[in-house]
Protein backbone atom coordinates (compact mmCIF):
# COMPACT_ATOMS: atom_id res chain seq x y z
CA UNK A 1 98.55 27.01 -35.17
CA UNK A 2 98.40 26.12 -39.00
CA UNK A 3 99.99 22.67 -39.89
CA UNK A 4 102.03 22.95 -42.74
CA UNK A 5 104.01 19.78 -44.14
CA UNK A 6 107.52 18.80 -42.90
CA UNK A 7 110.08 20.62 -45.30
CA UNK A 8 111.72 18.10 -47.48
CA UNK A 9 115.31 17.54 -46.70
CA UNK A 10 118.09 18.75 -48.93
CA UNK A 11 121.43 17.54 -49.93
CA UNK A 12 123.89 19.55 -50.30
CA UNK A 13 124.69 18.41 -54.26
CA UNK A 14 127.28 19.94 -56.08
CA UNK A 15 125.66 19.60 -59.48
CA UNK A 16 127.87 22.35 -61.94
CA UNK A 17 131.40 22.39 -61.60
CA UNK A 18 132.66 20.39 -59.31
CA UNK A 19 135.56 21.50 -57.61
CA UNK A 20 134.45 25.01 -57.93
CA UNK A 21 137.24 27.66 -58.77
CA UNK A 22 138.32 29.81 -56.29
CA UNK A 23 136.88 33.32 -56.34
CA UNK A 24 139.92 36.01 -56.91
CA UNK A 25 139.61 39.81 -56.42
CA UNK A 26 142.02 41.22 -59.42
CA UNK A 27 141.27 44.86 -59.04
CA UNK A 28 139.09 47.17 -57.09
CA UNK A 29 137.72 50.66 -58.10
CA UNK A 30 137.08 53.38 -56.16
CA UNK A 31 133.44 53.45 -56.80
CA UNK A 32 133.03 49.96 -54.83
CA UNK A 33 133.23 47.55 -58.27
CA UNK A 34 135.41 45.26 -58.67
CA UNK A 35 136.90 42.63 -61.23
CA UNK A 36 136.67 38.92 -60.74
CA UNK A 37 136.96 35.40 -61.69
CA UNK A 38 134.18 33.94 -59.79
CA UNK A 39 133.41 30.15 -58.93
CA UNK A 40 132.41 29.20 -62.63
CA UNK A 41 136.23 30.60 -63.96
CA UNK A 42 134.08 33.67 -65.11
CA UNK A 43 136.04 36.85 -65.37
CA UNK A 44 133.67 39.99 -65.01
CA UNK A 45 133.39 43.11 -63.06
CA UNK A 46 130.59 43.49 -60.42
CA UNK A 47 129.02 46.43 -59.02
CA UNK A 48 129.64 47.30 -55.50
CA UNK A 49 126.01 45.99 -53.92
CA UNK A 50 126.27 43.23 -56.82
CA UNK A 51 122.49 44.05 -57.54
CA UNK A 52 123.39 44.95 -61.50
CA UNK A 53 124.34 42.69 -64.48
CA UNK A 54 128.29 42.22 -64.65
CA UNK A 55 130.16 42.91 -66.84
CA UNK A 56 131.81 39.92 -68.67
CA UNK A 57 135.66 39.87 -69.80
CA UNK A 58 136.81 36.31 -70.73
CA UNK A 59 134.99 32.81 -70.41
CA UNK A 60 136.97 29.39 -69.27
CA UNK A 61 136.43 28.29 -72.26
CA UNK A 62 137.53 29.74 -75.32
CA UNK A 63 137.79 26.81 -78.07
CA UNK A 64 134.54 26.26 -80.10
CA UNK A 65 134.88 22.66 -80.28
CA UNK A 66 135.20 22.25 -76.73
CA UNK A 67 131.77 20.01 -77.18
CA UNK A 68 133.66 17.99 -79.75
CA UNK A 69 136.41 17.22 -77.39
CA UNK A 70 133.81 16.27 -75.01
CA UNK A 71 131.74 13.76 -77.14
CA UNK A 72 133.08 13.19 -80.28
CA UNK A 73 131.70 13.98 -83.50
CA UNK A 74 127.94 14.57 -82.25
CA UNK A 75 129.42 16.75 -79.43
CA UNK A 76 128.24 16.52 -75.01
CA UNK A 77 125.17 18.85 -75.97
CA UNK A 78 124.17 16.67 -79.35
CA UNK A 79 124.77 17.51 -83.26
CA UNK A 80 126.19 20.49 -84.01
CA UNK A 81 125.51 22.37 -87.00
CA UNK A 82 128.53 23.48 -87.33
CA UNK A 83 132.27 22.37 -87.66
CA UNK A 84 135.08 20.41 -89.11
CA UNK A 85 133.03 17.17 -89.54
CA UNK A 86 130.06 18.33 -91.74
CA UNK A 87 132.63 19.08 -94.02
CA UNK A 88 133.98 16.05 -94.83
């Protein structure tokens, strides 16, 4: 018998988006794929054995200066080299 260490125990963390959005089916094809908004607020259509890249439609967010809003004029994700205040 080989003596491996303990596993370590995990937490379930919700670390992304927290609550996550509830997955909705829109429409399903006869060849098994189907459209979706998926946890993240993603919409995109999936193969049938999901084993491909999606397809992406539409993103939650759709306003550029979304990190603005977020942290002012350096932004939630640091400077940005672009928008409204480098132009002052």
């Amino acid at each position: 018998m080989v003596n491996f260490d303990k596993p370590a125990v995990i937490f379930p963390v919700k670390s992304w988006i927290f609550p996550e959005f509830e997955v909705v089916v829109i429409e399903e094809f006869k060849d098994g794929s189907k459209i979706i908004v998926d946890e993240m607020g993603i919409k995109k259509r999936i193969g049938k054995e999901n084993d491909s890249i999606p397809e992406y439609y539409e993103w939650p967010v759709k306003n550029r200066d979304f990190p603005l809003m977020m942290g002012g004029e350096v932004g939630f994700f640091g400077p940005l080299p672009y928008g409204t205040f480098w132009e002052k």
